[in-house]
C-alpha atoms as a PDB file:
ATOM      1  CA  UNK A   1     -13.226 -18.536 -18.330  1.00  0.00           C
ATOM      2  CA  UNK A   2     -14.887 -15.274 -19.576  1.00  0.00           C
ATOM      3  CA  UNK A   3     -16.112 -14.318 -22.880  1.00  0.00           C
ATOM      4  CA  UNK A   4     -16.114 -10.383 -24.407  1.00  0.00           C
ATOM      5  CA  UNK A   5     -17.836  -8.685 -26.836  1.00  0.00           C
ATOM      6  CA  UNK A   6     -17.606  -4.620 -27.827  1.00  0.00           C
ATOM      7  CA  UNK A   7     -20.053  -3.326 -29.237  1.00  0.00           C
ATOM      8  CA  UNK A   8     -20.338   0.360 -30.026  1.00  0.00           C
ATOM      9  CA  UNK A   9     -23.153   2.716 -29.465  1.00  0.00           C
ATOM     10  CA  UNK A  10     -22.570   6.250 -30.515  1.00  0.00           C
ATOM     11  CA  UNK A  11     -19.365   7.455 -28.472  1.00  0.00           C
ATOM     12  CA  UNK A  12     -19.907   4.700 -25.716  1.00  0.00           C
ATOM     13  CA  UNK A  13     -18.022   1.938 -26.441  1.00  0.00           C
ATOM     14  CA  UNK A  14     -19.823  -1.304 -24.556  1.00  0.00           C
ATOM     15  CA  UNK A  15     -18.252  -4.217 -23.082  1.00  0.00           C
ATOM     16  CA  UNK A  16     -20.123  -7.117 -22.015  1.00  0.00           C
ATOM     17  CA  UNK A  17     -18.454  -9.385 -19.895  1.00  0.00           C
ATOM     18  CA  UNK A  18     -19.414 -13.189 -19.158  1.00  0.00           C
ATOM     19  CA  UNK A  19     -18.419 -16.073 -16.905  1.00  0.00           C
ATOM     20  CA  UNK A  20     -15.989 -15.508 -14.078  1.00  0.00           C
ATOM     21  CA  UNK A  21     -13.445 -12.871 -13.834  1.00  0.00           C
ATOM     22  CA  UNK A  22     -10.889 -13.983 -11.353  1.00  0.00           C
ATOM     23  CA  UNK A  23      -6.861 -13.728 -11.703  1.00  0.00           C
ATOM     24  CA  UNK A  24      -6.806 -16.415 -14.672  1.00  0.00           C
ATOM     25  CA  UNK A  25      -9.349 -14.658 -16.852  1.00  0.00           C
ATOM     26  CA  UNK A  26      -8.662 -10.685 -15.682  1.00  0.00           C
ATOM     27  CA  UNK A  27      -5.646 -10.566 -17.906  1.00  0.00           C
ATOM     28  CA  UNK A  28      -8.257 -11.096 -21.063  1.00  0.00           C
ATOM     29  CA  UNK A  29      -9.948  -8.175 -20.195  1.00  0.00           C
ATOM     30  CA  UNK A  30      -7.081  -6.077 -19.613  1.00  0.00           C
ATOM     31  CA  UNK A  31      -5.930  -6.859 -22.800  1.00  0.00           C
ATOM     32  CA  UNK A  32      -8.923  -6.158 -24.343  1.00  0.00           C
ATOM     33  CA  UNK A  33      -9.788  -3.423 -22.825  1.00  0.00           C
ATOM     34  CA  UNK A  34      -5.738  -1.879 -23.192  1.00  0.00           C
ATOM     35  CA  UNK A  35      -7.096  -1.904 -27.097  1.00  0.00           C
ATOM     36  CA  UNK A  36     -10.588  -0.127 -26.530  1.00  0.00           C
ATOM     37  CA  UNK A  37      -9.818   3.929 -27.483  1.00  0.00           C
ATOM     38  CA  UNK A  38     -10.068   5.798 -24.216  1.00  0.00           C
ATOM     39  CA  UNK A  39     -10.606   9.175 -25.293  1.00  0.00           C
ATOM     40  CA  UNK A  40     -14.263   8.098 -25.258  1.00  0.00           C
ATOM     41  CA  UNK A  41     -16.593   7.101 -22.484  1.00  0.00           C
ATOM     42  CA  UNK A  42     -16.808   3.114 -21.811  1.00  0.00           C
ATOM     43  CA  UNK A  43     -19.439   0.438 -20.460  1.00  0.00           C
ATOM     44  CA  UNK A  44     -18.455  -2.648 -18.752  1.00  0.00           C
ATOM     45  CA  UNK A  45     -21.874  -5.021 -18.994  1.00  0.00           C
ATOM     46  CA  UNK A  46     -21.848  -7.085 -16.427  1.00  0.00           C
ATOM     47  CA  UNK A  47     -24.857  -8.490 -16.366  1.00  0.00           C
ATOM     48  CA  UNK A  48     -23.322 -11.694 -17.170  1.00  0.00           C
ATOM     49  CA  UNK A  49     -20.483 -11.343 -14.721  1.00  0.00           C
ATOM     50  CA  UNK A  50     -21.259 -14.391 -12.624  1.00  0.00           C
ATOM     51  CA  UNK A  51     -18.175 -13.661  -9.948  1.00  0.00           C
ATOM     52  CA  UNK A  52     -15.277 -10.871  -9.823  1.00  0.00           C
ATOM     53  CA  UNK A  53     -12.084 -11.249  -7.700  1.00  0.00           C
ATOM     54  CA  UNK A  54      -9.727  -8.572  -6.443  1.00  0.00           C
ATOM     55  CA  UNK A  55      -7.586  -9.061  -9.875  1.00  0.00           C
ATOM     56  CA  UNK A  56     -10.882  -8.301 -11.680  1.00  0.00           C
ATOM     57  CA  UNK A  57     -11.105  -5.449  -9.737  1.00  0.00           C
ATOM     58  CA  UNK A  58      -7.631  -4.346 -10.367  1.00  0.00           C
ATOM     59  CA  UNK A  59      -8.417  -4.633 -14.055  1.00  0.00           C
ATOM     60  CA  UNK A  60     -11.723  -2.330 -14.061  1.00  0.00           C
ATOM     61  CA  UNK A  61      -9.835   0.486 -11.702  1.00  0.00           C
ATOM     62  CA  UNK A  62      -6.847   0.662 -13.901  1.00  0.00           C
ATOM     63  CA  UNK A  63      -9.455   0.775 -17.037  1.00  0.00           C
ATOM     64  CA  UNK A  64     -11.232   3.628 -14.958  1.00  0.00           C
ATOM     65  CA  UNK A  65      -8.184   5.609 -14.470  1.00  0.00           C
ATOM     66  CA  UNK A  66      -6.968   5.321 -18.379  1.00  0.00           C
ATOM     67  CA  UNK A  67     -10.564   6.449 -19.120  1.00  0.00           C
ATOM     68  CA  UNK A  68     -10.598   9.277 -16.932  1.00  0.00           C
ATOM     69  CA  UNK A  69      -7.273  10.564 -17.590  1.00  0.00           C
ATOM     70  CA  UNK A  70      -8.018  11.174 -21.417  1.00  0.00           C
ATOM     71  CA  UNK A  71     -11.234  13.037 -20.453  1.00  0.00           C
ATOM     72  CA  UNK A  72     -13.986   9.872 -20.796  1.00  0.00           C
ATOM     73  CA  UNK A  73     -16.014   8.280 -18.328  1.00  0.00           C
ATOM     74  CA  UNK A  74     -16.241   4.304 -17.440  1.00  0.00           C
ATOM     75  CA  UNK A  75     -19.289   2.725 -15.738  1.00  0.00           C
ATOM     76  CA  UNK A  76     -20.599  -0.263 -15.049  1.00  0.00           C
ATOM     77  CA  UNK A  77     -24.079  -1.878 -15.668  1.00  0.00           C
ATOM     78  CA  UNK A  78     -26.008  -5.249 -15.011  1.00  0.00           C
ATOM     79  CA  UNK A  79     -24.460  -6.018 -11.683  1.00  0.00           C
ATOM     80  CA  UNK A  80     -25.733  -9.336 -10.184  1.00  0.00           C
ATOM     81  CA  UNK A  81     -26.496  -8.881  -6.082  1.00  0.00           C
ATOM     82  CA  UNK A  82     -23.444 -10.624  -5.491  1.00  0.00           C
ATOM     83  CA  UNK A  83     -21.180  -9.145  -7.796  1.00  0.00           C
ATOM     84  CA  UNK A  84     -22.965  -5.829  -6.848  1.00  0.00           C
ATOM     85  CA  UNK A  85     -21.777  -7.012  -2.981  1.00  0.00           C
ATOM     86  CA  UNK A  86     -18.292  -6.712  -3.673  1.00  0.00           C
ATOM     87  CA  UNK A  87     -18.424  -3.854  -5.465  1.00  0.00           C
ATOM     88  CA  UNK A  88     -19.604  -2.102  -2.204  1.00  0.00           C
ATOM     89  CA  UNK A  89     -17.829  -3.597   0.194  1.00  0.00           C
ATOM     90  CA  UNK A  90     -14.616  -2.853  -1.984  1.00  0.00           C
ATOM     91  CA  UNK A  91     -15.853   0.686  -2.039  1.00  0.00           C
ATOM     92  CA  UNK A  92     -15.989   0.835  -5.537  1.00  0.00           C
ATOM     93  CA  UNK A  93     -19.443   2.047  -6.257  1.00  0.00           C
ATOM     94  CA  UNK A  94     -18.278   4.824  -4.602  1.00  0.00           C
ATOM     95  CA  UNK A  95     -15.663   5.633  -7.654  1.00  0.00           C
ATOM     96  CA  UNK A  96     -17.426   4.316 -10.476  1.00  0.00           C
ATOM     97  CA  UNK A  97     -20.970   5.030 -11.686  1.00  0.00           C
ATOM     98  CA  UNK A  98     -23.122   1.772 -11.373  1.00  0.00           C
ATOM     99  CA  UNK A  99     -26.258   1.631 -13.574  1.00  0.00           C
ATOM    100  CA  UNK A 100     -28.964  -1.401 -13.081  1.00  0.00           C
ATOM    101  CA  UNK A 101     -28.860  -2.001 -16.876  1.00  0.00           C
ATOM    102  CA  UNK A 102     -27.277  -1.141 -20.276  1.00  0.00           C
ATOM    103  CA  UNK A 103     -30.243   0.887 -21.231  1.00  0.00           C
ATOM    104  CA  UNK A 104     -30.013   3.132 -18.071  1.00  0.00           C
ATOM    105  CA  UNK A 105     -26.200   3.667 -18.543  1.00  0.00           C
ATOM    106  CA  UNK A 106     -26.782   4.400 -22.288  1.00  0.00           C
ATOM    107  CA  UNK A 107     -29.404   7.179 -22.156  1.00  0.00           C
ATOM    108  CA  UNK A 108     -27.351   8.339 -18.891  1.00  0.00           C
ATOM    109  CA  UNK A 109     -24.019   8.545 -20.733  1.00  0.00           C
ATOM    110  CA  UNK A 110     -24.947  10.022 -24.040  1.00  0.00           C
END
């Protein structure tokens, strides 16, 4: 189970993300995040994130490609070592900008 909050900061529009995000809870965020306006720049807080699957994953690359294709930017923050884990070994800190905390990503992104 996961629980989301948005929370806007200027043009950044911030989602924090808690619990588990696995292939029962991903659709959630993909929902959510399928409402979030992507002309802007988004950031996924994860510093709650306890676990992500490969459906999680799936739902933070296709939010990352909606982003970028209307001009914005989507990072993440708040990774937890072993959440932070499988973003490298999936090579996606390699795509998306990783930030140790909201903070950082905020006065990064503005």
């Amino acid at each position: 189970m996961i629980h989301i909050d948005r929370i806007v900061a200027g043009t950044i529009v911030v989602t924090a993300v808690k619990g588990r995000l696995d292939s029962s809870s991903s659709p959630k965020l993909e929902e959510f995040l399928a409402g979030a306006p992507h002309e802007g720049n988004i950031l996924l807080d994860f510093a709650e994130l306890t676990y992500i699957s490969s459906a999680g994953l799936r739902v933070v690359l296709k939010a990352t490609k909606l982003v970028r294709g209307a001009g914005g930017t989507l990072a993440v923050c708040g990774l937890i070592p072993q959440v932070h884990e499988v973003f490298d070994v999936s090579g996606f800190s390699t795509l998306i900008p990783i930030h140790p905390s909201r903070e950082a990503a905020l006065a990064t992104m503005t």
